[in-house]
Structure formats: structure tokens, C-alpha cells
C-alpha atoms as a PDB file:
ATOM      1  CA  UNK A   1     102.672   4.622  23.505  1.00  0.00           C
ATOM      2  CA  UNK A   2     100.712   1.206  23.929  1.00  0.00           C
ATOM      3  CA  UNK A   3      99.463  -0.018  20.782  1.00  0.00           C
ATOM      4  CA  UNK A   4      98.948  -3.453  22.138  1.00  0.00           C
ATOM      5  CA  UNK A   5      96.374  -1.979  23.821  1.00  0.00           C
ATOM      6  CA  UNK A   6      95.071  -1.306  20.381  1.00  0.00           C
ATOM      7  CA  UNK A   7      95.571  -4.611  18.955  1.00  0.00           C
ATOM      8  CA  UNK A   8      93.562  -6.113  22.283  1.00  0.00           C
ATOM      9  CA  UNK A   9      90.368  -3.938  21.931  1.00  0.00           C
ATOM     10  CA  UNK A  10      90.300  -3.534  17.837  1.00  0.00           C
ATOM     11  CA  UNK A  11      92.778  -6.109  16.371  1.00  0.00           C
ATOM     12  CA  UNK A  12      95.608  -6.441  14.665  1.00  0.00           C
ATOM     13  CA  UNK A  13      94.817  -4.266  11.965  1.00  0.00           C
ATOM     14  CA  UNK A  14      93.953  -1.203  14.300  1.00  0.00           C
ATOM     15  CA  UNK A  15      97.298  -1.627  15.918  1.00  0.00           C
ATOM     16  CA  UNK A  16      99.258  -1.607  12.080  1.00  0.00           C
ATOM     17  CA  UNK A  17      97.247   1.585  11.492  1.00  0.00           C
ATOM     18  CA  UNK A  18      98.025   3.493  14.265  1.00  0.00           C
ATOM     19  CA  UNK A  19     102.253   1.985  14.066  1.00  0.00           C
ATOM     20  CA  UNK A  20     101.603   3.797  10.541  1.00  0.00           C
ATOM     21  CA  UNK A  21     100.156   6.845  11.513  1.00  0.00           C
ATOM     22  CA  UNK A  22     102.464   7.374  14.307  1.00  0.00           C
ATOM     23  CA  UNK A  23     105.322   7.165  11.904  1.00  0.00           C
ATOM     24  CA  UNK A  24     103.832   9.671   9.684  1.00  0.00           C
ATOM     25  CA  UNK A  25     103.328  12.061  12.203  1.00  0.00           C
ATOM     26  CA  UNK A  26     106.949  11.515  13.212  1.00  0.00           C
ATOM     27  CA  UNK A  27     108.447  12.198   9.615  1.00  0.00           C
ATOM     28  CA  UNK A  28     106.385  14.879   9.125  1.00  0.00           C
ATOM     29  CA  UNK A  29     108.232  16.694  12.350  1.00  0.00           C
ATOM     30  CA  UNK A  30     111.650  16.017  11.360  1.00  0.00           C
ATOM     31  CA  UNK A  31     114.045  18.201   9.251  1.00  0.00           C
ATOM     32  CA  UNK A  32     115.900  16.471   6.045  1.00  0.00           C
ATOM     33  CA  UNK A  33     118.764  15.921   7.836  1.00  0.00           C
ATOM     34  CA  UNK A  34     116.832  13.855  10.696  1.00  0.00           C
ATOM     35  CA  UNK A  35     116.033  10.003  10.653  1.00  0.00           C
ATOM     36  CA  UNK A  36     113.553   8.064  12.536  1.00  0.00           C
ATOM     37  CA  UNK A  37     113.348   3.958  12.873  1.00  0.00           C
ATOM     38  CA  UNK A  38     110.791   1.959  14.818  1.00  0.00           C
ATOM     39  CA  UNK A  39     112.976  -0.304  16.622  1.00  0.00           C
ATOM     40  CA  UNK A  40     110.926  -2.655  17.937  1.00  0.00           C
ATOM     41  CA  UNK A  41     107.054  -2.885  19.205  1.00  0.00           C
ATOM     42  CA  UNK A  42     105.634   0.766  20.051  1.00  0.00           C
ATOM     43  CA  UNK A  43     109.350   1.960  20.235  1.00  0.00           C
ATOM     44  CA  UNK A  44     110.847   4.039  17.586  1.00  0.00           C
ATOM     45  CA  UNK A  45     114.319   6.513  17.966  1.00  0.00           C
ATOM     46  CA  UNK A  46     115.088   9.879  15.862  1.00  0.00           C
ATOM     47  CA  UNK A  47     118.472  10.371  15.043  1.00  0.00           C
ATOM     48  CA  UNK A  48     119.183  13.734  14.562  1.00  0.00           C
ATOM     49  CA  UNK A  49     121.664  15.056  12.301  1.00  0.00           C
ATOM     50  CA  UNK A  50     124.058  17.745  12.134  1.00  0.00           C
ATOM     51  CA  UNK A  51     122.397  18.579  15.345  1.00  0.00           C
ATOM     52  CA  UNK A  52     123.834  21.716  16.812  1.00  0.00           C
ATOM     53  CA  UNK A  53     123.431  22.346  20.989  1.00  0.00           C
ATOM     54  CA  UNK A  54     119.728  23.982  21.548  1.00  0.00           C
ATOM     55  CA  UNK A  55     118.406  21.959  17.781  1.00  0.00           C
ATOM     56  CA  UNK A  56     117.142  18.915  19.943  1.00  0.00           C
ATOM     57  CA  UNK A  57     114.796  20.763  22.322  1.00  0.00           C
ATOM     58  CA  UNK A  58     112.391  21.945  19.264  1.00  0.00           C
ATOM     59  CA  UNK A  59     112.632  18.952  18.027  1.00  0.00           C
ATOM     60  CA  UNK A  60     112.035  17.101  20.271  1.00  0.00           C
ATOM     61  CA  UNK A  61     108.648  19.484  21.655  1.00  0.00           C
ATOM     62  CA  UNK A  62     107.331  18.805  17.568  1.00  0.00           C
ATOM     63  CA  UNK A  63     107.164  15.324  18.334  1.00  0.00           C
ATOM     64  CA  UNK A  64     105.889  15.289  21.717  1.00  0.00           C
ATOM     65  CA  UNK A  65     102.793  18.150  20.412  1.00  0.00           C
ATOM     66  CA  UNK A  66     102.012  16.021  16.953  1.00  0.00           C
ATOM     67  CA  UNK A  67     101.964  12.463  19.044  1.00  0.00           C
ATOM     68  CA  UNK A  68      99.825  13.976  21.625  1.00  0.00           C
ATOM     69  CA  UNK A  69      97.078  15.064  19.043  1.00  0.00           C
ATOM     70  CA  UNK A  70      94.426  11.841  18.816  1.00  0.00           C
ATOM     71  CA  UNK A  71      94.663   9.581  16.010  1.00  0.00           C
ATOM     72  CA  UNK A  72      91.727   8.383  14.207  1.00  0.00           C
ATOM     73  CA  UNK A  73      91.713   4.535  14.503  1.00  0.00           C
ATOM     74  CA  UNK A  74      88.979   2.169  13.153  1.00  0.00           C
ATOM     75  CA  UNK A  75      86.419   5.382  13.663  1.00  0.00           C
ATOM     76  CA  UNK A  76      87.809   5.724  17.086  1.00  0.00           C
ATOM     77  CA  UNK A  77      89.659   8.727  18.447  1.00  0.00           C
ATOM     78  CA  UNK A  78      92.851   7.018  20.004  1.00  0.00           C
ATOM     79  CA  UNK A  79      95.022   8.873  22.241  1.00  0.00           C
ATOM     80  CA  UNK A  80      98.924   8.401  22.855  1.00  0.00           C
ATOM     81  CA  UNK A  81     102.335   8.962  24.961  1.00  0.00           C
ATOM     82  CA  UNK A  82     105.125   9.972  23.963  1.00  0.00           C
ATOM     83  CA  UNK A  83     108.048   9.558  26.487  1.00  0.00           C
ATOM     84  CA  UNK A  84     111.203  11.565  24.927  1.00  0.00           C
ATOM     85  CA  UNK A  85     114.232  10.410  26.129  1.00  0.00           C
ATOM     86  CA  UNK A  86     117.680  12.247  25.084  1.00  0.00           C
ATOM     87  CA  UNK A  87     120.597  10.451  24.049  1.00  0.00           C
ATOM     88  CA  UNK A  88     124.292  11.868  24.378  1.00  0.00           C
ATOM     89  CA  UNK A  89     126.494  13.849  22.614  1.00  0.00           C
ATOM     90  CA  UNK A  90     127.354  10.663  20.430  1.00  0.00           C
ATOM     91  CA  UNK A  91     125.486   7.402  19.258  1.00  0.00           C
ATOM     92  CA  UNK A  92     128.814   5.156  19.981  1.00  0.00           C
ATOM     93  CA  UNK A  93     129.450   4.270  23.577  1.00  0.00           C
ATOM     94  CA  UNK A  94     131.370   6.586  26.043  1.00  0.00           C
ATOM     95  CA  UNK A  95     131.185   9.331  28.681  1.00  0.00           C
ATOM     96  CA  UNK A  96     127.839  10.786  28.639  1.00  0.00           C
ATOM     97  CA  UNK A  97     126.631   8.809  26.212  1.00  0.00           C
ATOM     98  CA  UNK A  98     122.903   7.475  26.964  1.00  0.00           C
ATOM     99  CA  UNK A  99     121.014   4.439  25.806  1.00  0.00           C
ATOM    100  CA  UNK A 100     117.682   3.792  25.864  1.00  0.00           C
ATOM    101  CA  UNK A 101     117.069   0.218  25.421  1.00  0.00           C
ATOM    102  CA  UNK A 102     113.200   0.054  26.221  1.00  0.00           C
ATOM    103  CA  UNK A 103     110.814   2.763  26.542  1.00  0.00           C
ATOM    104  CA  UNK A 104     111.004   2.249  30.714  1.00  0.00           C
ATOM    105  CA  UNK A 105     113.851   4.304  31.085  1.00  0.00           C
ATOM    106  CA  UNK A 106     117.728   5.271  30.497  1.00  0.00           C
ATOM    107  CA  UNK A 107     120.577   4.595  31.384  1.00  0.00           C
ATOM    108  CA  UNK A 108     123.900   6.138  30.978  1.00  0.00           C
ATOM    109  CA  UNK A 109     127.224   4.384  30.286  1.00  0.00           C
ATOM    110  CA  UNK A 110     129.389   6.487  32.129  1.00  0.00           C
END
């Protein structure tokens, strides 16, 4: 997702909108249990709790199918990525666990 992109062509105010709407359309795909932060810029993580092996995979296809859809920005139709990138088993450090710090890539601490 580049909304600076956004922000260049239509303003700042185009880029807030879209921040918003992408976090809409992220709630709206999560269960109760499931939270979702922007952590910085374009970047935002879901958390999912009491996530049971095979959980993530829907999930995770909801989000990538709802960000895909355009967005309607300043009377424009604006169009998105959506780079999923799993995490491990745990969020604390470890075997197998994986961070993703920016939106470039992964890296696991193992």
C-alpha cells in the first residue's frame, strides 16, 4: 500500500481518507477476538487471537480480497496492495518466531 502516493497527487487529506478507509475495511474482516494497529505510515499488523492452526489462512485471504477492492478517494477510484506477511507461532521472540519490521520483507529470529 502507498498512500504517499496519495498524499503527492491529491494531498494530505486524500491520504488521511484512504489510512481511514483502509482501516475500516480491515476491522470489518476481523473476528472479535482479532486486533489490528497501524504501526506506522501505510503499515498496519492484525493480531489474531485465540488463533487455532488453519484460522490465519481465511483470515488472512479476507483482508487481502477487501484491500484489493478500489477505494473511492477525493472522487477517484484508488487502487491498493496488500502484502500479507505471517508471523510465528508467538508474538515474543524465539524459534520460528517472525518479525516484520517494514512492509519490504521478513525476517525470522531463529
Amino acid at each position: 500500500m502507498c498512500s504517499w502516493r496519495s498524499t503527492t497527487a491529491w494531498g494530505t487529506g486524500a491520504g488521511d481518507d484512504l489510512l481511514g478507509l483502509v482501516a475500516g475495511r480491515i476491522r470489518g474482516c476481523l473476528r472479535p477476538s482479532d486486533t489490528a494497529a497501524r504501526i506506522g505510515g501505510d503499515e498496519f499488523a492484525v493480531l489474531l487471537g485465540d488463533c487455532r492452526a488453519g484460522q490465519a489462512v481465511p483470515v488472512a485471504q479476507r483482508l487481502i480480497d477487501a484491500i484489493k477492492q478500489p477505494f473511492a478517494v477525493g472522487g477517484q477510484e484508488v487502487f491498493i496492495g496488500a502484502p500479507a506477511r505471517p508471523a510465528g507461532p508467538s508474538a515474543t521472540s524465539g524459534p520460528g518466531t517472525r518479525r516484520c519490521p517494514t512492509s519490504s520483507g521478513c525476517r525470522s529470529t531463529s
